[in-house]
C-alpha atoms as a PDB file:
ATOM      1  CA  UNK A   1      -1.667 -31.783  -2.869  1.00  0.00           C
ATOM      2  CA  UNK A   2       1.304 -34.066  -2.936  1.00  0.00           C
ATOM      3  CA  UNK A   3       5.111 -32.252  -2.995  1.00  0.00           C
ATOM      4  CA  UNK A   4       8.580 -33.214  -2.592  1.00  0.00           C
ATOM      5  CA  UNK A   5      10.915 -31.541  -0.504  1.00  0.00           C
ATOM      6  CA  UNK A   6      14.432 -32.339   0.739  1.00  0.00           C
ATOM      7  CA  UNK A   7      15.341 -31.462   4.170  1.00  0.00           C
ATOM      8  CA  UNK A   8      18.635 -32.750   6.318  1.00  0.00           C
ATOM      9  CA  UNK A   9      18.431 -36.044   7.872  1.00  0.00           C
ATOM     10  CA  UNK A  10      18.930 -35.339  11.454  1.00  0.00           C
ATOM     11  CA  UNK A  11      16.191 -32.866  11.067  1.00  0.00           C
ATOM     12  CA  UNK A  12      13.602 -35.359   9.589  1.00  0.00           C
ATOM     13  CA  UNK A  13      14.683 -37.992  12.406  1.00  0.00           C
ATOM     14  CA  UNK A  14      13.531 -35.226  15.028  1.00  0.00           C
ATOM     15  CA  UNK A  15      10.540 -34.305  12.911  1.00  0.00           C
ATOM     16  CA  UNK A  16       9.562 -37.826  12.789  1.00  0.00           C
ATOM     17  CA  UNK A  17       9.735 -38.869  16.402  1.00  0.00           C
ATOM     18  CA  UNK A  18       8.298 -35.370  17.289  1.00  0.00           C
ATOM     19  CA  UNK A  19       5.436 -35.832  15.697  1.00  0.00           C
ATOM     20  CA  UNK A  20       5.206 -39.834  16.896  1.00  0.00           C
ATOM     21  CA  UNK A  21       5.096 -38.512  20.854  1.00  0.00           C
ATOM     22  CA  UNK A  22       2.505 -36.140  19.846  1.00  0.00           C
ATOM     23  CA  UNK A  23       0.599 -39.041  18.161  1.00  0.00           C
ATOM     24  CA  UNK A  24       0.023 -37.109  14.511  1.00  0.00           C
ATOM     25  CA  UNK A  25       1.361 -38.035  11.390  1.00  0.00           C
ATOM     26  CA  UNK A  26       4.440 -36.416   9.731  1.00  0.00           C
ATOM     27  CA  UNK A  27       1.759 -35.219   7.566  1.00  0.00           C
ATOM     28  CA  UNK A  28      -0.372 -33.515  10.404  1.00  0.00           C
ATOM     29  CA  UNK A  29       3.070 -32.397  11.814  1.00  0.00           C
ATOM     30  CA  UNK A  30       4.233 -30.361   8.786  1.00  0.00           C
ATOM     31  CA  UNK A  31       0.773 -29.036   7.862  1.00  0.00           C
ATOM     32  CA  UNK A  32       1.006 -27.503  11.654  1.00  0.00           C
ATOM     33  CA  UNK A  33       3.948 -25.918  11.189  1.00  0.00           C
ATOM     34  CA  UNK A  34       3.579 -24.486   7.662  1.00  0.00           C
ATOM     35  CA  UNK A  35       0.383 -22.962   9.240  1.00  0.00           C
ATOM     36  CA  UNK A  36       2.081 -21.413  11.981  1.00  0.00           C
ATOM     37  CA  UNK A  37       4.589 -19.671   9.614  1.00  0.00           C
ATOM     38  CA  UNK A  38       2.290 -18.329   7.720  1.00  0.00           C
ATOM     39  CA  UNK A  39       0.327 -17.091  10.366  1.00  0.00           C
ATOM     40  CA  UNK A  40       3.445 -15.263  12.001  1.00  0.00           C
ATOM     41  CA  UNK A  41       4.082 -14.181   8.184  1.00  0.00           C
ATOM     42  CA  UNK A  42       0.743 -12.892   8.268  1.00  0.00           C
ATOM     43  CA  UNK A  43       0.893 -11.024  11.572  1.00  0.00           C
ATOM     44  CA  UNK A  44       4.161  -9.301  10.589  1.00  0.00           C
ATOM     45  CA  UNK A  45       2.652  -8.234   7.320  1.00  0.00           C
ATOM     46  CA  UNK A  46       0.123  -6.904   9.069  1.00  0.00           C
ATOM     47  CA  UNK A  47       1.984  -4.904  12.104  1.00  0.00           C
ATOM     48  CA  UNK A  48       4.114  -3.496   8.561  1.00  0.00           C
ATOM     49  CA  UNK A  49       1.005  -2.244   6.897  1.00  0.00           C
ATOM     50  CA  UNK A  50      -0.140  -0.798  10.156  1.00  0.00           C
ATOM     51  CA  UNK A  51       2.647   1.212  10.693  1.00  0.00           C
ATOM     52  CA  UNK A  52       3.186   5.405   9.540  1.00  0.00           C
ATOM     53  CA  UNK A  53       4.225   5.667   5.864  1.00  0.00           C
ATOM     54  CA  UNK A  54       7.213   7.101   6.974  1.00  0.00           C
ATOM     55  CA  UNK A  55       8.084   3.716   8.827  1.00  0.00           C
ATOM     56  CA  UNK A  56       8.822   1.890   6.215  1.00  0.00           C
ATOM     57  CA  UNK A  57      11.789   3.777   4.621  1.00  0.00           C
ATOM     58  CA  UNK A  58      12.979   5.337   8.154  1.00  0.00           C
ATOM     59  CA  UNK A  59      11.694   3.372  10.789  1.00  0.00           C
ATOM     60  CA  UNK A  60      14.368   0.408   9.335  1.00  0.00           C
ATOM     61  CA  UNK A  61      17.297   3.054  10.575  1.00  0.00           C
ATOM     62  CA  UNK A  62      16.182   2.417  14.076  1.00  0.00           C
ATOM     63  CA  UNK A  63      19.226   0.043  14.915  1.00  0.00           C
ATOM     64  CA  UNK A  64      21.775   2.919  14.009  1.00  0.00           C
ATOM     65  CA  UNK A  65      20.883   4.646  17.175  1.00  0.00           C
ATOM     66  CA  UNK A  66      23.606   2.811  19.147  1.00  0.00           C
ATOM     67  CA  UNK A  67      26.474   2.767  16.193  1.00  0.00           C
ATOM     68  CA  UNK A  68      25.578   6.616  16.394  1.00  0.00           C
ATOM     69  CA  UNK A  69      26.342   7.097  19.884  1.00  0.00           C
ATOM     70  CA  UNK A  70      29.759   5.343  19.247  1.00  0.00           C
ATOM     71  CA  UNK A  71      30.467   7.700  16.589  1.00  0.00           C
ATOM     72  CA  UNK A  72      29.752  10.428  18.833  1.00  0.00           C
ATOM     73  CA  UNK A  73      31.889   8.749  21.685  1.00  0.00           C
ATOM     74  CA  UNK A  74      34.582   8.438  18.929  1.00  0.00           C
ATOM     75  CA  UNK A  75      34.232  12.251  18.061  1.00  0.00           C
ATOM     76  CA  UNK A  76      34.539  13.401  21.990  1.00  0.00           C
ATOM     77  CA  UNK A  77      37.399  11.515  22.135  1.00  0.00           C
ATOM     78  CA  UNK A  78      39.300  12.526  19.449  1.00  0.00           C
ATOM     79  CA  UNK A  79      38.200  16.095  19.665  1.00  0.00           C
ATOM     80  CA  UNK A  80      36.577  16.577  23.137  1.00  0.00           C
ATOM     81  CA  UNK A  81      33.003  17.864  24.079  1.00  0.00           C
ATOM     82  CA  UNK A  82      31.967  21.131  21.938  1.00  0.00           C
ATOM     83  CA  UNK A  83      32.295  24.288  23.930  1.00  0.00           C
ATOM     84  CA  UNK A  84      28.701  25.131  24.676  1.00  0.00           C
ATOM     85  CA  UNK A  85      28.867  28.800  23.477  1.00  0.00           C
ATOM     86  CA  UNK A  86      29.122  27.479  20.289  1.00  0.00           C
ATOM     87  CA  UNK A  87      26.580  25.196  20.231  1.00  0.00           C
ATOM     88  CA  UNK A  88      22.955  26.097  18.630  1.00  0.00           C
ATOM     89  CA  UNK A  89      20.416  25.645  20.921  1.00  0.00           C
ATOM     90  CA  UNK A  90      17.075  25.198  19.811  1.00  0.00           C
END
């Protein structure tokens, strides 16, 4: 199937002299490399699907952990550490 795409000239120069050193046409060249994003597209899709239910709505919250601990550090610092009496222990 023939397409037309548009992509920045400096990055069709590299393409182009990439894929002349590795002595395959621009054709072979992009072919590769659409391939290779969909296979990472794939594998990602994949390590998603395999994960708990649960992972897809909270696992995404992961990256608060450390913008919670600066909260916390804020709190201390404003307030200081709770007295442990009053602290729930499980």
């Amino acid at each position: 199937m023939k397409t037309t795409i548009e992509i920045p000239d400096a990055t069709f120069r590299r393409v182009k002299t990439i894929a002349a050193s590795r002595g395959v046409t621009m054709e072979q060249f992009f072919t590769t490399a659409l391939e290779e994003q969909i296979q990472c597209h794939t594998q990602e899709t994949q390590t998603r699907e395999a994960e708990a239910p649960w992972m897809a709505g909270f696992g995404a919250l992961s990256d608060l952990a450390g913008e919670n601990q600066r909260i916390l550090r804020l709190f201390e610092k404003e307030f200081g550490r709770p007295d442990p009496e009053y602290t729930a222990e499980p």
